[in-house]
C-alpha atoms as a PDB file:
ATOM      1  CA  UNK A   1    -173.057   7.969  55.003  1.00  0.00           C
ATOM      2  CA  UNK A   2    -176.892   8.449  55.027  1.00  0.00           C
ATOM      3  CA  UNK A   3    -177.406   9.606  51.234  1.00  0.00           C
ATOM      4  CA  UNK A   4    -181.296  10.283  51.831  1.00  0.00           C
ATOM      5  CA  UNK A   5    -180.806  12.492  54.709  1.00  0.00           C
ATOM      6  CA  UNK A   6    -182.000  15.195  52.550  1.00  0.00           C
ATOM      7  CA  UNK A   7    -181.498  18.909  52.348  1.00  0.00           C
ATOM      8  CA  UNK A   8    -183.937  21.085  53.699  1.00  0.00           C
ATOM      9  CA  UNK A   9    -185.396  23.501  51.525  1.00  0.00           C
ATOM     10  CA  UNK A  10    -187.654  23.126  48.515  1.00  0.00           C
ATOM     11  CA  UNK A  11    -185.331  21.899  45.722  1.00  0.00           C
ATOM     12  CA  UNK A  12    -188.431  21.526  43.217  1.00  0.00           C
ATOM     13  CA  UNK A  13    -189.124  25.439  43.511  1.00  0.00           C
ATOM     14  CA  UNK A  14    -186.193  26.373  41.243  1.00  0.00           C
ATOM     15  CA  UNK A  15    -185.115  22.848  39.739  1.00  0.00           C
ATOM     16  CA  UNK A  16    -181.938  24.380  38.127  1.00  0.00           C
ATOM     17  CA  UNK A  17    -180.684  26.107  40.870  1.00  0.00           C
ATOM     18  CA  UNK A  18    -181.796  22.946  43.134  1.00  0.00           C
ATOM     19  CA  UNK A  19    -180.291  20.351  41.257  1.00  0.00           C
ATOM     20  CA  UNK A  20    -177.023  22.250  41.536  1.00  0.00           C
ATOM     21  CA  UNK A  21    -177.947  22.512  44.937  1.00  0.00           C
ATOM     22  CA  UNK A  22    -177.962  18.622  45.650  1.00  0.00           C
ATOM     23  CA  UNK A  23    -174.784  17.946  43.574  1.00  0.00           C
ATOM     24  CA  UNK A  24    -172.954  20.319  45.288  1.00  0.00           C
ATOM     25  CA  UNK A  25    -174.396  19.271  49.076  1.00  0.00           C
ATOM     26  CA  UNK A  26    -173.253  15.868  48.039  1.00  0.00           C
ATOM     27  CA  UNK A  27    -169.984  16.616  47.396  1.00  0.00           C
ATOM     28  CA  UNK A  28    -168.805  18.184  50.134  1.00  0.00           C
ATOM     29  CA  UNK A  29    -170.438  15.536  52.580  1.00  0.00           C
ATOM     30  CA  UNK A  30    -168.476  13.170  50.862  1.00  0.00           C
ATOM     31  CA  UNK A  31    -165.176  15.231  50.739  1.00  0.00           C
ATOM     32  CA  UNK A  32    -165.706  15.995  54.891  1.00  0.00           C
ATOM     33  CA  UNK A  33    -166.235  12.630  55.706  1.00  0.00           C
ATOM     34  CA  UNK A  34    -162.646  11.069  55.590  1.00  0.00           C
ATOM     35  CA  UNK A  35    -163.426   7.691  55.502  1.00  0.00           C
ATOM     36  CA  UNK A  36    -165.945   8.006  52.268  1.00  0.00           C
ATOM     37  CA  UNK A  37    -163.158  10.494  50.447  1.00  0.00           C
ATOM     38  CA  UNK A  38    -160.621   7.847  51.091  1.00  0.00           C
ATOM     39  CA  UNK A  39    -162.494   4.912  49.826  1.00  0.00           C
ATOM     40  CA  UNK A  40    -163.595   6.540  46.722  1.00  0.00           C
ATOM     41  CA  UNK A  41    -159.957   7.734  46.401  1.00  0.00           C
ATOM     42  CA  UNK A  42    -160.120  11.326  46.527  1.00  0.00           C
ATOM     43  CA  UNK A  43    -157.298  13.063  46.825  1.00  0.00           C
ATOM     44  CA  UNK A  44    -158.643  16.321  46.479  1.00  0.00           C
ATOM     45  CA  UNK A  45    -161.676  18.186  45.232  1.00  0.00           C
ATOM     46  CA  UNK A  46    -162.191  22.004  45.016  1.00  0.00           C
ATOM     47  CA  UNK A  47    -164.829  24.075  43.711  1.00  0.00           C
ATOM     48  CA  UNK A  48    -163.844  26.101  40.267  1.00  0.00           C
ATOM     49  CA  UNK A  49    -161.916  29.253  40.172  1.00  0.00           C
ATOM     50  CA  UNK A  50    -164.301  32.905  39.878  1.00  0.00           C
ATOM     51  CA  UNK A  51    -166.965  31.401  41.719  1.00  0.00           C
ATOM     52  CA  UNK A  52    -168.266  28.641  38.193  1.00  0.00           C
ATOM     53  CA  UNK A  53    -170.496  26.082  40.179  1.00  0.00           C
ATOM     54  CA  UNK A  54    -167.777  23.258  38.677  1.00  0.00           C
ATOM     55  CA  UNK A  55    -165.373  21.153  40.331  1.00  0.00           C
ATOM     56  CA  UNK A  56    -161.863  19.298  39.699  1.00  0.00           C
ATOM     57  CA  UNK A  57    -160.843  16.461  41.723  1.00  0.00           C
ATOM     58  CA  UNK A  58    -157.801  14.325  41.596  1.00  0.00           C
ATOM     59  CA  UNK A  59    -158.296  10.335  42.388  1.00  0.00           C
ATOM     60  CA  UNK A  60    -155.866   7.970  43.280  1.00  0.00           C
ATOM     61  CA  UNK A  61    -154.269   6.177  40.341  1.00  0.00           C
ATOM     62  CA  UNK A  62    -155.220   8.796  37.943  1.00  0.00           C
ATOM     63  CA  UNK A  63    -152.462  11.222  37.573  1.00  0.00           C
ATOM     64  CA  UNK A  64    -154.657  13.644  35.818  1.00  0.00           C
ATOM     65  CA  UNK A  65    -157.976  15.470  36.972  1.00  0.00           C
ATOM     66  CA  UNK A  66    -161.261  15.657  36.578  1.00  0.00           C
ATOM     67  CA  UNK A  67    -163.916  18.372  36.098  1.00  0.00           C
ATOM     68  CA  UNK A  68    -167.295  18.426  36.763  1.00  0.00           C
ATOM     69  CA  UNK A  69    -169.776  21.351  35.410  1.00  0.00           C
ATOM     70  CA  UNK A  70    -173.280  21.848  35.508  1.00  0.00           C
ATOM     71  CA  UNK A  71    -174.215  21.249  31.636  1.00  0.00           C
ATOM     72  CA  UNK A  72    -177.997  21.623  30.974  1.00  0.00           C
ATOM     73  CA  UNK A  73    -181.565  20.649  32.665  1.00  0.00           C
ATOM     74  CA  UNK A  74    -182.499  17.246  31.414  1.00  0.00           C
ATOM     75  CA  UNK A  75    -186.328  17.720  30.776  1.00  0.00           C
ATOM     76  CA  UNK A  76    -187.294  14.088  29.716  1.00  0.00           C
ATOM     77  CA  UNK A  77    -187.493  12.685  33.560  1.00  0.00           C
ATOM     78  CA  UNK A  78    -189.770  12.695  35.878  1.00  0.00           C
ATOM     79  CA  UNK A  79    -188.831  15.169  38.910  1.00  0.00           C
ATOM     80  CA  UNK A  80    -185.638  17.659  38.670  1.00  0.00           C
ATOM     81  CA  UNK A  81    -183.154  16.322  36.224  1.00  0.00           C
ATOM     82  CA  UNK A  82    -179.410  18.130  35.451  1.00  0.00           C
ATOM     83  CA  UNK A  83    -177.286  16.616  33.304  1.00  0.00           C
ATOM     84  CA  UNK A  84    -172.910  17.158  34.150  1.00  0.00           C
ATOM     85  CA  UNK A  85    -170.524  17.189  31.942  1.00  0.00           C
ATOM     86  CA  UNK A  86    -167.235  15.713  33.275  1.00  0.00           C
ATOM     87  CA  UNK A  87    -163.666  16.115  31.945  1.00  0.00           C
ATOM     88  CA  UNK A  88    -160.111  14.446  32.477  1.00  0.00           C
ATOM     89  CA  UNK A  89    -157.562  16.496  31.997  1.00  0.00           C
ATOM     90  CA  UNK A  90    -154.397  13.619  31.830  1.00  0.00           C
ATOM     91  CA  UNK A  91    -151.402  15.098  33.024  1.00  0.00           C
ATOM     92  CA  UNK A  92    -148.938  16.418  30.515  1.00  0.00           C
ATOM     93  CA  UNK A  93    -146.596  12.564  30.948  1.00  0.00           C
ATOM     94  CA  UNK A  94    -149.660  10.083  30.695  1.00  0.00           C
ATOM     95  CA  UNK A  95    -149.538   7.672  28.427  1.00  0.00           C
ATOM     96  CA  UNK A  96    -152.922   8.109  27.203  1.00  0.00           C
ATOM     97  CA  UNK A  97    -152.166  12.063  25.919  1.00  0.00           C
ATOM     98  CA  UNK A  98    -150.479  10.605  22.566  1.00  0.00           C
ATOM     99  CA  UNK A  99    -153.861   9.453  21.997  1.00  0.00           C
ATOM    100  CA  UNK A 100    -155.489  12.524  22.062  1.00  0.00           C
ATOM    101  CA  UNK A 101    -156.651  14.859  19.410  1.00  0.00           C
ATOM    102  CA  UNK A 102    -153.511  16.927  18.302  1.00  0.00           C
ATOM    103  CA  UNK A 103    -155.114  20.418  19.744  1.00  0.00           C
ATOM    104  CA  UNK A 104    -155.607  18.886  23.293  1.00  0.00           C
ATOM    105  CA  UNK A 105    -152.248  17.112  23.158  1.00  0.00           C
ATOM    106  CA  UNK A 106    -150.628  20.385  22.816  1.00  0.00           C
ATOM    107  CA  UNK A 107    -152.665  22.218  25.270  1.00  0.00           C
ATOM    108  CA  UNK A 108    -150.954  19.592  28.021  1.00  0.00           C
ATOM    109  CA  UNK A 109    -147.617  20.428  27.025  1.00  0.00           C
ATOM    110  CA  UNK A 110    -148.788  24.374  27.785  1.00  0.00           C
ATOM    111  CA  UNK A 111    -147.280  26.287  30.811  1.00  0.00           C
ATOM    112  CA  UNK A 112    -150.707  27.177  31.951  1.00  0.00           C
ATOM    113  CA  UNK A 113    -152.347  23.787  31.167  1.00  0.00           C
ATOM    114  CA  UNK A 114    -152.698  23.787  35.244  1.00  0.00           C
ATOM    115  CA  UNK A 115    -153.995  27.225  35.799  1.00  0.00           C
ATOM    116  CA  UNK A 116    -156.611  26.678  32.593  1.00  0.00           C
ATOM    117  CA  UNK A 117    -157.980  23.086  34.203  1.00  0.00           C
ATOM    118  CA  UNK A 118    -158.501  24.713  37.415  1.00  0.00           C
ATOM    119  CA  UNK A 119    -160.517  27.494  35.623  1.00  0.00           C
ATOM    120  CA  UNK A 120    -161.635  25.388  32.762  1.00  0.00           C
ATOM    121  CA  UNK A 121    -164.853  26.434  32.830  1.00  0.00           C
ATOM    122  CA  UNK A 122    -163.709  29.913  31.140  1.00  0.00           C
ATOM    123  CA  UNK A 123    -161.984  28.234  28.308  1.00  0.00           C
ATOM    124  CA  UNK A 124    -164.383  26.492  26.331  1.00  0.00           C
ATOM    125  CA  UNK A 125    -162.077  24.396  24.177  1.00  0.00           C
ATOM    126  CA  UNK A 126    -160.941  22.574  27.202  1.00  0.00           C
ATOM    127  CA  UNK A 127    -164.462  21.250  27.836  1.00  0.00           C
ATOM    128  CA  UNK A 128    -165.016  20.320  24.430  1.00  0.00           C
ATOM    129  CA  UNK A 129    -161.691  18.737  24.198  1.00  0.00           C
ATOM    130  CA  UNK A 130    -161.141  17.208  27.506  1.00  0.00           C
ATOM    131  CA  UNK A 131    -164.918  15.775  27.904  1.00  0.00           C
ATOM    132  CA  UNK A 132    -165.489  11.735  28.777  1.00  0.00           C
ATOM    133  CA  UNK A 133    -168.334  11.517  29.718  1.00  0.00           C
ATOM    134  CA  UNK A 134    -171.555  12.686  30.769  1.00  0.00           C
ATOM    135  CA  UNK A 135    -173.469  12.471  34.579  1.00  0.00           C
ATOM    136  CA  UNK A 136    -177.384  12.830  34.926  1.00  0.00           C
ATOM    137  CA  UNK A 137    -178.378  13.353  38.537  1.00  0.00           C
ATOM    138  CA  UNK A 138    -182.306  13.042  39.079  1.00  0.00           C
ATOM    139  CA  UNK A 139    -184.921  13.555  42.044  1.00  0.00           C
ATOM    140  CA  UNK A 140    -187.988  11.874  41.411  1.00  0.00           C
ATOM    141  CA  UNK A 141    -190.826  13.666  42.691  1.00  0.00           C
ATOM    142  CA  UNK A 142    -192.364  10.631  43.875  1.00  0.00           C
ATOM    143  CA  UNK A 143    -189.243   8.354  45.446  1.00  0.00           C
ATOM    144  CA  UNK A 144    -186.781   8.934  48.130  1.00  0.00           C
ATOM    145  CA  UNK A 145    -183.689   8.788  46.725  1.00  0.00           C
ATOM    146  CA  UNK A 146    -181.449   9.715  43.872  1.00  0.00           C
ATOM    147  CA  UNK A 147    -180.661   8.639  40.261  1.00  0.00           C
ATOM    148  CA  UNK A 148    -177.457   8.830  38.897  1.00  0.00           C
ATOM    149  CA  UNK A 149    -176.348   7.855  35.715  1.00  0.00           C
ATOM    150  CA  UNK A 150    -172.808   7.723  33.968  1.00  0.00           C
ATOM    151  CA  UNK A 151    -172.964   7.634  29.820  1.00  0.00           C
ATOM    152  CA  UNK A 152    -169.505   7.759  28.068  1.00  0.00           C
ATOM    153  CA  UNK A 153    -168.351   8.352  24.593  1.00  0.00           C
ATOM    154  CA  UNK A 154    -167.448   5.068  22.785  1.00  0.00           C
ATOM    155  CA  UNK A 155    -164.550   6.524  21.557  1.00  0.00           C
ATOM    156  CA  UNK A 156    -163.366   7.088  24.918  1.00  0.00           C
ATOM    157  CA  UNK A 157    -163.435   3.397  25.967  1.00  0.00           C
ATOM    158  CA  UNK A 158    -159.753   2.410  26.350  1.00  0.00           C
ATOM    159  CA  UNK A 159    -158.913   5.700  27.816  1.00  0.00           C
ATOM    160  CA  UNK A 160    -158.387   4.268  31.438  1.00  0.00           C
ATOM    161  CA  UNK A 161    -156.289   1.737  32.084  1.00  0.00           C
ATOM    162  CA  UNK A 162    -155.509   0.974  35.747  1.00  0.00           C
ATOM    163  CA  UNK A 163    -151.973  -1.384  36.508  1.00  0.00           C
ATOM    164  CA  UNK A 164    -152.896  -4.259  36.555  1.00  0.00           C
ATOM    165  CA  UNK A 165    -155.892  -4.512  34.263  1.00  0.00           C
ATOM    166  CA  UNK A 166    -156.036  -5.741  31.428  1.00  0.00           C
ATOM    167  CA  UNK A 167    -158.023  -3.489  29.413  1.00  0.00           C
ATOM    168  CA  UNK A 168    -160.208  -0.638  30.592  1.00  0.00           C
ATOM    169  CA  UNK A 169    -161.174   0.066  33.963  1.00  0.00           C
ATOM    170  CA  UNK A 170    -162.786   1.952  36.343  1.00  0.00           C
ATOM    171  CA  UNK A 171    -161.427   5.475  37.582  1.00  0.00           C
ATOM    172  CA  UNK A 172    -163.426   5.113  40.592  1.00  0.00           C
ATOM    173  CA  UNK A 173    -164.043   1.348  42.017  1.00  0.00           C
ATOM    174  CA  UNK A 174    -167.531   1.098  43.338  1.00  0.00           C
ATOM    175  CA  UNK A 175    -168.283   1.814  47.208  1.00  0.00           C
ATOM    176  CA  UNK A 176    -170.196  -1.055  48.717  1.00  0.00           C
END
């Protein structure tokens, strides 16, 4: 899938609006072409409850989901710049929930843990709680193409472990 085929429009007009823009063009290309979706892993991706520009998406051998938001403009690159924050929310029998804070640990064993990830952008603790790591997406005004860059709390670093692995891993292998 063509990546540079760009969207028309003038994304540089309004860069907050257009960086959404590109995330969210993105992400449904990939989730309508069925051979991308499937070798990334996605199981399922939907846009968030009450209309939020945010997303959860479940990916195979992950139990839980994640979340994606739009967090803030990222002024110190060149071009439009957003920065994402994005969640995992385990599910309530992972392993990896004993090793959470005691506030989210009990928020999994909730009857509306569900409902509240698939609205999660209206309860603030969950983001706070829930967060891994942080996306920047940027358009240079001068290249075609797109940066994208993944930065992750230390403290997070043993959070994924995949069967077979010893140690952490990757949620998502890389496409090639």
């Amino acid at each position: 899938m063509p990546l540079l085929q760009w969207i028309p429009g003038d994304r540089f007009s309004n860069p907050e609006a257009g960086i959404q823009e590109i995330l969210r063009y993105h992400m449904v290309r990939v989730n309508l072409v069925p051979g991308v979706r499937h070798r990334l892993g996605w199981r399922g991706l939907q846009n968030g409850a009450h209309g939020s520009d945010a997303w959860t998406a479940r990916i195979d051998g992950c139990p839980g989901v994640f979340g994606l938001f739009f967090d803030q403009m990222d002024p110190l690159l060149p071009g439009i710049a957003g920065r994402f924050g994005l969640n995992y929310f385990p599910h309530p029998e992972e392993d990896c929930v004993e090793s959470l804070c005691v506030q989210a640990g009990m928020l999994t064993q909730q009857a509306d843990y569900y409902p509240c990830i698939r609205d999660f952008m209206s309860h603030p603790s969950m983001i706070e709680l829930f967060n891994i790591a942080g996306v920047t997406l940027a358009v240079p005004c001068t290249e075609d193409g797109l940066h994208l860059m993944l930065i992750s709390h230390e403290r997070l670093s043993s959070r994924f472990h995949r069967p077979g692995n010893h140690g952490a891993g990757q949620p998502v292998q890389p496409v090639r």
